[in-house]
Protein backbone atom coordinates (compact mmCIF):
# COMPACT_ATOMS: atom_id res chain seq x y z
CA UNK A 1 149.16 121.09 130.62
CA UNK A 2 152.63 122.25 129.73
CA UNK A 3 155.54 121.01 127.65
CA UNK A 4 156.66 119.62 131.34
CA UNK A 5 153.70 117.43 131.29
CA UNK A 6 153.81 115.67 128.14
CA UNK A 7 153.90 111.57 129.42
CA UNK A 8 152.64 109.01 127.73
CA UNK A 9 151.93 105.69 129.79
CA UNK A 10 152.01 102.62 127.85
CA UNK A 11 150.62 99.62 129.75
CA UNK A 12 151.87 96.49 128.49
CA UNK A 13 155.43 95.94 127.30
CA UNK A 14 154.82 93.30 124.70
CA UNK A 15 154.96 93.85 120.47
CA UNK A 16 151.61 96.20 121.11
CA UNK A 17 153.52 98.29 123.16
CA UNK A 18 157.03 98.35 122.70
CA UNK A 19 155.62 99.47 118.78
CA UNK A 20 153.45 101.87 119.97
CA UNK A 21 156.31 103.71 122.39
CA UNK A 22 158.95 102.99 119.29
CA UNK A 23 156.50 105.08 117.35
CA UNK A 24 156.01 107.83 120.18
CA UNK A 25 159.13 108.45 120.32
CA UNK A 26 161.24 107.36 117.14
CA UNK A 27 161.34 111.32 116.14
CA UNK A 28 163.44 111.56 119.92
CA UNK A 29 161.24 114.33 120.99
CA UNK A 30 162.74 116.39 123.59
CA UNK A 31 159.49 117.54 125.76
CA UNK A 32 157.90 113.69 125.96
CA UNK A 33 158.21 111.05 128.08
CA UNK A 34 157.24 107.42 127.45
CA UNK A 35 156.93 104.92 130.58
CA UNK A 36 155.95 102.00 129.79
CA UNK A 37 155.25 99.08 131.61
CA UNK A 38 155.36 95.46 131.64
CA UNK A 39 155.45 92.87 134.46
CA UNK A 40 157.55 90.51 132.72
CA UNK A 41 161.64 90.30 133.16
CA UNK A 42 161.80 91.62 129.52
CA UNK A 43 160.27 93.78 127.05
CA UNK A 44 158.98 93.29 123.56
CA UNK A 45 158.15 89.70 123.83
CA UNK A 46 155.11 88.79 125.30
CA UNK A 47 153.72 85.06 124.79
CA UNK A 48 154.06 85.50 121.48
CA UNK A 49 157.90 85.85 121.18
CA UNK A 50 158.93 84.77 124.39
CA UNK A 51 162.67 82.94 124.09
CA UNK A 52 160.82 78.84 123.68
CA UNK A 53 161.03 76.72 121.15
CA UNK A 54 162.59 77.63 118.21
CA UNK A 55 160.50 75.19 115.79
CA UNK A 56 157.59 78.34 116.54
CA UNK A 57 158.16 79.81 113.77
CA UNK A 58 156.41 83.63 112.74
CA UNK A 59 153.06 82.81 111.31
CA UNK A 60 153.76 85.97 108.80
CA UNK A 61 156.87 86.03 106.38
CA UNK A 62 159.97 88.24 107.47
CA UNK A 63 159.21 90.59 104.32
CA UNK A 64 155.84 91.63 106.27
CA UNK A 65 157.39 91.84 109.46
CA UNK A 66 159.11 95.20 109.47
CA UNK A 67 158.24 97.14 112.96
CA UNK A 68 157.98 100.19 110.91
CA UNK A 69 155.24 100.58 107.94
CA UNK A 70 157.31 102.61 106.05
CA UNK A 71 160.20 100.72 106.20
CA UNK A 72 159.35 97.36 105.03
CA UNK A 73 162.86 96.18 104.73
CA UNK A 74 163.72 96.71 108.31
CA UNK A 75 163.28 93.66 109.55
CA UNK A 76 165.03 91.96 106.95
CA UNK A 77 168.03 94.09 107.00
CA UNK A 78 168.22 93.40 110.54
CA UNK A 79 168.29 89.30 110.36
CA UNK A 80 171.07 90.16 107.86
CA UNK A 81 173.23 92.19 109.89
CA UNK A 82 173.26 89.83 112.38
CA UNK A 83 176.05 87.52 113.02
CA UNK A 84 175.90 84.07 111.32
CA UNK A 85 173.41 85.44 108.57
CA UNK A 86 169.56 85.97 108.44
CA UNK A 87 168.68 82.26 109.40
CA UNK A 88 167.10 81.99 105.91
CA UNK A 89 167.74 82.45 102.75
CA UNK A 90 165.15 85.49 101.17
CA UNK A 91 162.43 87.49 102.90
CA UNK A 92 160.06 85.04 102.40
CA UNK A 93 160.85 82.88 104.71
CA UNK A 94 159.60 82.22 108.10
CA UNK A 95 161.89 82.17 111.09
CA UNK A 96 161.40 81.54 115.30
CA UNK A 97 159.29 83.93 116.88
CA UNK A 98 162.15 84.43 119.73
CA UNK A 99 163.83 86.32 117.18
CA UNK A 100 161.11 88.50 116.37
CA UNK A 101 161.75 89.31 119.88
CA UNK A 102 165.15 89.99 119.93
CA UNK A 103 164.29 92.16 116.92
CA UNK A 104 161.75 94.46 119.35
CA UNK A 105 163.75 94.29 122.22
CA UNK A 106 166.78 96.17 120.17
CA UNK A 107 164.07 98.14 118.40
CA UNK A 108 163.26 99.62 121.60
CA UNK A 109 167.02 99.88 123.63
CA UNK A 110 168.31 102.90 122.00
CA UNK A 111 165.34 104.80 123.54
CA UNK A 112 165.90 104.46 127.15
CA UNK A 113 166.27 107.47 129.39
CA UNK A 114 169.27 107.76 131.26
CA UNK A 115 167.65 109.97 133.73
CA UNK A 116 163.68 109.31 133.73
CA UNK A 117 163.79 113.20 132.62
CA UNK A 118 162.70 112.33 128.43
CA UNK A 119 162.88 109.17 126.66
CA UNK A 120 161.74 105.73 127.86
CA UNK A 121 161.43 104.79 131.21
CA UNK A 122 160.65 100.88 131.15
CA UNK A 123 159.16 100.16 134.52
CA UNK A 124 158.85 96.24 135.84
CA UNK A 125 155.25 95.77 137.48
CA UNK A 126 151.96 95.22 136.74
CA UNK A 127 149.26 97.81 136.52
CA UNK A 128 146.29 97.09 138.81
CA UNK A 129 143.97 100.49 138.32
CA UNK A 130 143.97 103.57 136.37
CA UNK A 131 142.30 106.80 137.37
CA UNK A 132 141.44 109.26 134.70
CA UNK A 133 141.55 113.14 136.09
CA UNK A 134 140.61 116.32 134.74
CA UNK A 135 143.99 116.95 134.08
CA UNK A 136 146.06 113.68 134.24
CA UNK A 137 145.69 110.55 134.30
CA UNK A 138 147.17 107.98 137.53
CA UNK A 139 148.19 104.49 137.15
CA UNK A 140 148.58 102.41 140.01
CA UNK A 141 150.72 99.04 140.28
CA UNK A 142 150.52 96.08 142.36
CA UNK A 143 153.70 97.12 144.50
CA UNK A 144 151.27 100.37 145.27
CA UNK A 145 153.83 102.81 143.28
CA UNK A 146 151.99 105.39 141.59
CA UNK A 147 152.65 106.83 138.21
CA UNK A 148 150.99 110.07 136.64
CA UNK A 149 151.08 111.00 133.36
CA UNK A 150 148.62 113.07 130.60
CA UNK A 151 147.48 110.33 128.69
CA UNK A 152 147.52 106.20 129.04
CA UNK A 153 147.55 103.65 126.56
CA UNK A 154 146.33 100.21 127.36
CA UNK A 155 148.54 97.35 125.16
CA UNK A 156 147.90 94.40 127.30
CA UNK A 157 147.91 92.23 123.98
CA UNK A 158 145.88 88.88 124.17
CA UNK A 159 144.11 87.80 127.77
CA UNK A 160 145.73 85.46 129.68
CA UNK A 161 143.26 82.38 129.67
CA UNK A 162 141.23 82.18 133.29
CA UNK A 163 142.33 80.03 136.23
CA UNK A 164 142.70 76.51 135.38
CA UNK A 165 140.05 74.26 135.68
CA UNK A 166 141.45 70.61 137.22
CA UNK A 167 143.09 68.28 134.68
CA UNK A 168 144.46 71.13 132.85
CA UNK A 169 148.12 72.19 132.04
CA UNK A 170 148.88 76.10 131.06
CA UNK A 171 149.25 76.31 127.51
CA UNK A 172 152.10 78.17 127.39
CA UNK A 173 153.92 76.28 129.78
CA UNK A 174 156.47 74.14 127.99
CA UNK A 175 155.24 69.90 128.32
CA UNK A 176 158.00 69.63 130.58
CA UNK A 177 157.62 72.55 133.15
CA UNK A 178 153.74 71.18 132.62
CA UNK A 179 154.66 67.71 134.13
CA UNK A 180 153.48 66.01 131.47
CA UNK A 181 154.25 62.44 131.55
CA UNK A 182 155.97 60.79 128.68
CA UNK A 183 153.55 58.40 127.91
CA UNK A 184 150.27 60.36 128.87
CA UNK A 185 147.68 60.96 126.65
CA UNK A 186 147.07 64.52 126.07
CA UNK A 187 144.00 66.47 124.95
CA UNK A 188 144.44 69.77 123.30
CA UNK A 189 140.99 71.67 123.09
CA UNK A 190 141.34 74.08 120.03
CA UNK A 191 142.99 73.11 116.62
CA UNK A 192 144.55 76.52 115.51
CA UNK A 193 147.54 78.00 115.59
CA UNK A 194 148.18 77.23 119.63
CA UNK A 195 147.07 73.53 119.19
CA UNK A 196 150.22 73.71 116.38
CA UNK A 197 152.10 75.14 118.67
CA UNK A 198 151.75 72.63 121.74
CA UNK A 199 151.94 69.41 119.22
CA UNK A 200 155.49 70.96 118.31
CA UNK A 201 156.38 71.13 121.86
CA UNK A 202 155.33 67.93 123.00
CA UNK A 203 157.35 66.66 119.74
CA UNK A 204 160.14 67.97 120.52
CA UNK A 205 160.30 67.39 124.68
CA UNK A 206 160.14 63.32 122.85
CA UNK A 207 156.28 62.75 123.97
CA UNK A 208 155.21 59.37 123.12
CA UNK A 209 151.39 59.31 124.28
CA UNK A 210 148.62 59.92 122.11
CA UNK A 211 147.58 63.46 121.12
CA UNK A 212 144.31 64.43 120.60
CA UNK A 213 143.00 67.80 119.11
CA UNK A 214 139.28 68.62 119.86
CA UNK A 215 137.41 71.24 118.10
CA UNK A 216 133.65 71.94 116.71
CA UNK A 217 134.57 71.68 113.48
CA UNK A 218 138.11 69.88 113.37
CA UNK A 219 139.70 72.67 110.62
CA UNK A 220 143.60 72.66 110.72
CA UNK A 221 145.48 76.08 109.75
CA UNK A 222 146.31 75.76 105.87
CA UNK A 223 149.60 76.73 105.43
CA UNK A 224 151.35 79.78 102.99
CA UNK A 225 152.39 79.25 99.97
CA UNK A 226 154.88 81.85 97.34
CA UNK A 227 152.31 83.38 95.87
CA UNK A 228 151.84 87.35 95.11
CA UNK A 229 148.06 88.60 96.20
CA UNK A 230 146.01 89.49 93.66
CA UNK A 231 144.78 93.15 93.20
CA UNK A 232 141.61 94.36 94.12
CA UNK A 233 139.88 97.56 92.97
CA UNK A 234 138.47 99.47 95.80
CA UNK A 235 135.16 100.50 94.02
CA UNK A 236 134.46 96.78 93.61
CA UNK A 237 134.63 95.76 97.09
CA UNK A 238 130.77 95.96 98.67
CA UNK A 239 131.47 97.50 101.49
CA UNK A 240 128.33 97.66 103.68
CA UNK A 241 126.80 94.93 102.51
CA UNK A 242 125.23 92.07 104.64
CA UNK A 243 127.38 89.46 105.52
CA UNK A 244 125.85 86.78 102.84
CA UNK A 245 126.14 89.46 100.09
CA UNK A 246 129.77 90.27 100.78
CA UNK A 247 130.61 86.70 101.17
CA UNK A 248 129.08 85.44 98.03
CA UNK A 249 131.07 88.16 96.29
CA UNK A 250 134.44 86.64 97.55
CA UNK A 251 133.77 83.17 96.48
CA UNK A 252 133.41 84.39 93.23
CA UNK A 253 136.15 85.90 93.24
CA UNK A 254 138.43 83.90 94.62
CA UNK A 255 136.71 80.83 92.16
CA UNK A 256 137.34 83.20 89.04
CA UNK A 257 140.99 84.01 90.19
CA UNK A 258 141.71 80.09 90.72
CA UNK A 259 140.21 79.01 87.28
CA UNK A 260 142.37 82.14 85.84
CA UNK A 261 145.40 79.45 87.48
CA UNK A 262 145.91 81.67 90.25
CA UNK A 263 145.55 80.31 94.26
CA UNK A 264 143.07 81.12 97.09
CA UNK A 265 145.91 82.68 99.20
CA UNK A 266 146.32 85.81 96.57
CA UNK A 267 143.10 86.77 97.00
CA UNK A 268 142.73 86.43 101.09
CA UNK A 269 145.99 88.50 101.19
CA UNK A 270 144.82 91.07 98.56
CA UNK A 271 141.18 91.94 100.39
CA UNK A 272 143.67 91.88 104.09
CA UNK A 273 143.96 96.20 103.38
CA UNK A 274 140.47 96.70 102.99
CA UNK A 275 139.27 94.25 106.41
CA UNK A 276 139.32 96.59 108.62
CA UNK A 277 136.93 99.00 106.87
CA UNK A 278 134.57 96.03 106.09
CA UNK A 279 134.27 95.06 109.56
CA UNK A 280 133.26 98.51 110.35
CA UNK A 281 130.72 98.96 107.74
CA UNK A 282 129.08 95.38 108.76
CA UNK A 283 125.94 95.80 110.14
CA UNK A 284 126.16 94.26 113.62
CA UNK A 285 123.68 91.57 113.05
CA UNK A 286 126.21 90.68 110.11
CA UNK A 287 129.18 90.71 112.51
CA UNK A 288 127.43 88.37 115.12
CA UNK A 289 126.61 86.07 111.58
CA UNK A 290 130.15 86.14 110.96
CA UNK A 291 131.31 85.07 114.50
CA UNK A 292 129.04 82.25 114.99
CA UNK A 293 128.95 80.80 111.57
CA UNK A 294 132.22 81.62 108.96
CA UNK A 295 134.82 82.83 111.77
CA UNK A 296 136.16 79.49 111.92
CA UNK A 297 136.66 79.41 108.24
CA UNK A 298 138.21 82.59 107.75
CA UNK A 299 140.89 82.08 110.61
CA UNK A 300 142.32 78.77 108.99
CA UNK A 301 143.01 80.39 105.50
CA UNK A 302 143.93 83.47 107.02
CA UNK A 303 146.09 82.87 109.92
CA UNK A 304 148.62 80.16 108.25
CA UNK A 305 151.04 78.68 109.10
CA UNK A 306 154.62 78.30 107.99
CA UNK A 307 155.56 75.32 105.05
CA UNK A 308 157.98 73.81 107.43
CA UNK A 309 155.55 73.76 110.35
CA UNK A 310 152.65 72.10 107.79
CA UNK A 311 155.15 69.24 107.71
CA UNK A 312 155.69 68.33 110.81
CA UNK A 313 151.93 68.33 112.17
CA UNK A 314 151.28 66.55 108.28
CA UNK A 315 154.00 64.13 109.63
CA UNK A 316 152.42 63.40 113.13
CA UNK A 317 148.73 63.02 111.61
CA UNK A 318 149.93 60.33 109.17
CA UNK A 319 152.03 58.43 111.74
CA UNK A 320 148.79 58.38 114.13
CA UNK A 321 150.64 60.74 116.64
CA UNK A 322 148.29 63.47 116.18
CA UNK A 323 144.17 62.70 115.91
CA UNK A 324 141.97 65.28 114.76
CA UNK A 325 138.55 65.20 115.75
CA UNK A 326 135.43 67.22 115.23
CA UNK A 327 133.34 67.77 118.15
CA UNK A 328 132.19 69.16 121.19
CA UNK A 329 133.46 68.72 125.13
CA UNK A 330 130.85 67.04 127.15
CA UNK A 331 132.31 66.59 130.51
CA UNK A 332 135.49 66.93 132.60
CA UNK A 333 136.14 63.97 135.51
CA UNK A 334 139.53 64.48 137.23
CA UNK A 335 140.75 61.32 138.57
CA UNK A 336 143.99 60.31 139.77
CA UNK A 337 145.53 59.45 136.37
CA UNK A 338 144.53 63.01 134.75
CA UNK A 339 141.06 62.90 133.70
CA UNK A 340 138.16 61.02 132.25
CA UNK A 341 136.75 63.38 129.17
CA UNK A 342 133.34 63.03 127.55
CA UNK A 343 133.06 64.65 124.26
CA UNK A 344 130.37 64.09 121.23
CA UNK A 345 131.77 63.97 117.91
CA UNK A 346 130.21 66.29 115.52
CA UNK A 347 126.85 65.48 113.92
CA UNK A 348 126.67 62.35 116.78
CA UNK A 349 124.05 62.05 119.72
CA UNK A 350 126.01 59.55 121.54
CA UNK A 351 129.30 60.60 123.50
CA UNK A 352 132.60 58.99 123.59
CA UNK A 353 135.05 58.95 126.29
CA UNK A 354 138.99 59.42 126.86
CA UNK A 355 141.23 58.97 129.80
CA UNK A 356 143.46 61.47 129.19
CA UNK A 357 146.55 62.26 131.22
CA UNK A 358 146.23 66.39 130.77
CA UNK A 359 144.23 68.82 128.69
CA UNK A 360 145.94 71.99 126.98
CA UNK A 361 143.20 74.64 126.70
CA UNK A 362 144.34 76.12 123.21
CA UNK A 363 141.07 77.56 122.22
CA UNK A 364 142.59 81.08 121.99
CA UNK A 365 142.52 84.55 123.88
CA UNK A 366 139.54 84.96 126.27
CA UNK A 367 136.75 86.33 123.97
CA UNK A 368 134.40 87.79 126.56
CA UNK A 369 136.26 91.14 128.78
CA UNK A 370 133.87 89.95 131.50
CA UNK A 371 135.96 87.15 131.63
CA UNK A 372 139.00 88.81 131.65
CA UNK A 373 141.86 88.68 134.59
CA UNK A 374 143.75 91.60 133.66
CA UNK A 375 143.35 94.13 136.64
CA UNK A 376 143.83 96.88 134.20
CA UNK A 377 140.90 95.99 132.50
CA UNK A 378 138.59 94.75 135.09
CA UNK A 379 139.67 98.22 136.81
CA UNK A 380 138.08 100.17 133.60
CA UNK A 381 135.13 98.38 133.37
CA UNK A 382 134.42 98.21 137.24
CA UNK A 383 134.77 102.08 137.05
CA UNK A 384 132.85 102.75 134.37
CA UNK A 385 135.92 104.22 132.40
CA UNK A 386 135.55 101.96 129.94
CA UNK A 387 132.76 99.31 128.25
CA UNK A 388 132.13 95.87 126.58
CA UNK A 389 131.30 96.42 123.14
CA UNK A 390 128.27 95.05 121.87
CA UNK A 391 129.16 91.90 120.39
CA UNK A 392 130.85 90.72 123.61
CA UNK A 393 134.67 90.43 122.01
CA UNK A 394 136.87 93.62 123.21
CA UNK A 395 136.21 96.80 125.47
CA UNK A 396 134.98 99.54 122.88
CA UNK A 397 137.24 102.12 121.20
CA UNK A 398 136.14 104.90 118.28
CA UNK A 399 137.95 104.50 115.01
CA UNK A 400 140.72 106.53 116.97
CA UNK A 401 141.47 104.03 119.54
CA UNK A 402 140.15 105.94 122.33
CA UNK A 403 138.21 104.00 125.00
CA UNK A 404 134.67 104.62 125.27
CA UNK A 405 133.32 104.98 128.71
CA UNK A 406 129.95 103.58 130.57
CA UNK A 407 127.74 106.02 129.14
CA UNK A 408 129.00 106.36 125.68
CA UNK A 409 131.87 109.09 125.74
CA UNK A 410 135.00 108.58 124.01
CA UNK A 411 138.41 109.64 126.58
CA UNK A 412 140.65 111.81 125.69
CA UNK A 413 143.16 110.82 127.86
CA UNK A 414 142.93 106.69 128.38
CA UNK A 415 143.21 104.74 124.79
CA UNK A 416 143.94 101.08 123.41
CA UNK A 417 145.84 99.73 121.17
CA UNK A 418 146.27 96.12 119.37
CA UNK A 419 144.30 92.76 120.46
CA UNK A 420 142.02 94.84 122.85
CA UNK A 421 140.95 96.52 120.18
CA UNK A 422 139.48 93.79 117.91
CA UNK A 423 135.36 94.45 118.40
CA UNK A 424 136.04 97.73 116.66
CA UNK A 425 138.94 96.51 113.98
CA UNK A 426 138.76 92.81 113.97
CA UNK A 427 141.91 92.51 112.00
CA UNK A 428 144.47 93.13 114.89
CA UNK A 429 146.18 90.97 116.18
CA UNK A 430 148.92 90.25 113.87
CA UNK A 431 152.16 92.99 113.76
CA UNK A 432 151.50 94.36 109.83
CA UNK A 433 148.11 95.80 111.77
CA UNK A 434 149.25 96.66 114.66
CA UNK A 435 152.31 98.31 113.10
CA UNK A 436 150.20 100.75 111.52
CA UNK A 437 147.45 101.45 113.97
CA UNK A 438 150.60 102.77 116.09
CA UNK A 439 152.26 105.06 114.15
CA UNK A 440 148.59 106.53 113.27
CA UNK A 441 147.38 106.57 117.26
CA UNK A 442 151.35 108.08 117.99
CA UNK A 443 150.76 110.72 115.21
CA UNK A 444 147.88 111.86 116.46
CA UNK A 445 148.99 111.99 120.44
CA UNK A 446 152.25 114.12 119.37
CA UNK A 447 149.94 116.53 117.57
CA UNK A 448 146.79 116.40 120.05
CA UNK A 449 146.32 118.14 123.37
CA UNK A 450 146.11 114.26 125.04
CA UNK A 451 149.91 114.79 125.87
CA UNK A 452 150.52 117.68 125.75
């Protein structure tokens, strides 16, 4: 296809997307065109840094939250050019994810085409199908419009949880909009980062009731501390080992770096650059080990939260607003006050129950596609354009983010980027990952035939 042909499609207008189009077309070349589409009012924001409550803060320090991987001052520099200051005082600081959004969405402005004829075209829908061609590939929206373009890139971030079952209030509904009563009890299944999240907002909307966390093993998100990662040599890491190998070696080393008076964080943050390649080189009975058995330890030390936010929930546990417990949902009765729960505390036959007056679902993004609700992704899969991976967590992409179809065949046209991508990366979902597998997947689009 000509230079008249080069379009890129870019489904999902959240951070995935607005960094991957940012990185298409940050070098403003003339012959491309970037669409990209979102079915929310704005771009760049997503759930994650939707304008809500500013006590949700970034989970990740400004310093690491540049949009552009070789620029890791940018988002820094922008907080301080603002008026009023940078909110906080160094780049090590945390501050409300509505920000981060602002950030994007003036990351992304400049870009706009005037005309539709180069540049970004942001277009408000939702994509329903996609339809890979010889030649092109055509994305269709709910409204029935029909866009064409040489290559498409799916950036549909996190899936949105399935319908609701009865009892249950959306998660990232504020307590309010939820209709939560004042004085209601309220059960939160899940006790990571979302559960955080939700106590905040009931907190601040003045919620009285009881809240209850539920989870299998009860872990809370530790929090960050200033503290520089330690350094690992590459040749050291043993990459390919089984899971029980590779996880031995990391208590070690994490034990010698403590007793050497250094802390547990510096060495999760140091082996962050090398995950990626140790998920690949996991044998697969290693990775389903990992899911089932350490996931849930891993998460809490590596997704943390921010100092000021381990406060506040330390705060609510110690005044008895906030219970932890470990355990397992039994049953779900609606009745006409909410619900009457049955759950089994861990390592207990007998079950316990709680009237509660609404349950939060904040067990995290759907983890099986076959679950999924997004009609971009259910129209893949139905068509055979794309498939589940093996492991059931994410459709499957090759190292270079293009989809793999039914029988085995990577595209060349139809790709993925970010939280869809997570059976074959695992570490992606947070923007320092994402950042980069952009610019590398927009590198390689500008120079390959896929747009062009």
């Amino acid at each position: 296809m000509g230079p008249e042909g080069r379009h890129a499609i870019v489904i999902g207008g959240g951070a995935s997307g607005v960094l991957l189009a940012f990185q298409l077309l940050k070098t403003n070349p003339s012959d491309l065109r970037v669409t990209l589409i979102e079915k929310r009012p704005e771009v760049g924001r997503g759930l994650a840094y939707h304008a809500g409550n500013p006590e949700h803060l970034l989970n990740v320090r400004v310093t690491n939250m540049s949009a552009l991987p070789e620029d890791p001052d940018h988002f820094w520099n922008w907080l301080c050019a603002r008026p009023g200051g940078p909110l906080c005082p160094d780049p090590y600081c945390f501050v409300p994810r509505q920000t981060y959004g602002d950030y994007l969405a003036e990351l992304i402005a400049p870009l706009k085409s005037r005309d539709g004829s180069q540049g970004l075209t942001i277009v408000r829908g939702e994509c329903v199908s996609i339809r890979e061609n010889p030649s092109d590939v055509a994305v269709t929206l709910s409204d029935g419009t029909c866009i064409t373009g040489s290559t498409a890139i799916l950036a549909t971030g996190h899936d949105a949880a399935v319908p609701l079952l009865a009892g249950h209030a959306e998660p990232w509904a504020s307590p309010a909009d939820a209709g939560i009563e004042t004085k209601a009890t309220v059960l939160i299944l899940g006790t990571g980062l979302s559960m955080v999240d939700y106590v905040l907002s009931l907190l601040r909307c003045g919620h009285q009731g009881r809240i209850v966390a539920l989870s299998r093993r009860g872990l809370l998100p530790r929090a960050h501390r200033r503290v520089d990662p330690m350094r690992f040599a590459e040749s050291e890491i043993p990459f390919g080992a089984e899971i029980g190998t590779l996880l031995r070696w990391f208590r070690r080393r994490i034990e010698r770096h403590v007793a050497e008076g250094g802390d547990w964080r510096g060495a999760i943050d140091a082996i962050r650059p090398f995950t990626q390649r140790l998920w690949y080189e996991l044998p697969m009975s290693s990775r389903r080990r990992f899911l089932e058995h350490a996931r849930a330890w891993w998460d809490v030390h590596r997704h943390r939260t921010a100092p000021e936010v381990e406060a506040r929930i330390a705060e609510a546990l110690a005044m008895g607003r906030l219970t932890v417990i470990a355990g397992k949902l039994a049953a779900v009765t609606p009745n006409a006050g909410g619900a009457l729960v049955r759950y089994r505390r861990r390592g207990q036959a007998e079950t316990s129950e709680l009237q509660v007056g609404a349950i939060i679902d904040c067990t995290g993004i759907v983890r099986d596609p076959r679950a999924s609700t997004n009609p971009a992704v259910r129209s893949l899969l139905d068509e055979g354009l794309a498939r589940i991976d093996p492991l059931r967590i994410g459709i499957d992409v090759t190292r270079d983010c293009a989809i793999v179809n039914r029988d085995g065949s990577p595209s060349r046209r139809l790709y993925a980027v970010g939280p869809l991508t997570r059976a074959a990366f695992w570490e992606i979902i947070a923007v320092p990952d994402i950042r980069q597998q952009c610019a590398e997947l927009a590198a390689r689009l500008r120079a390959f035939d896929g747009i062009s």
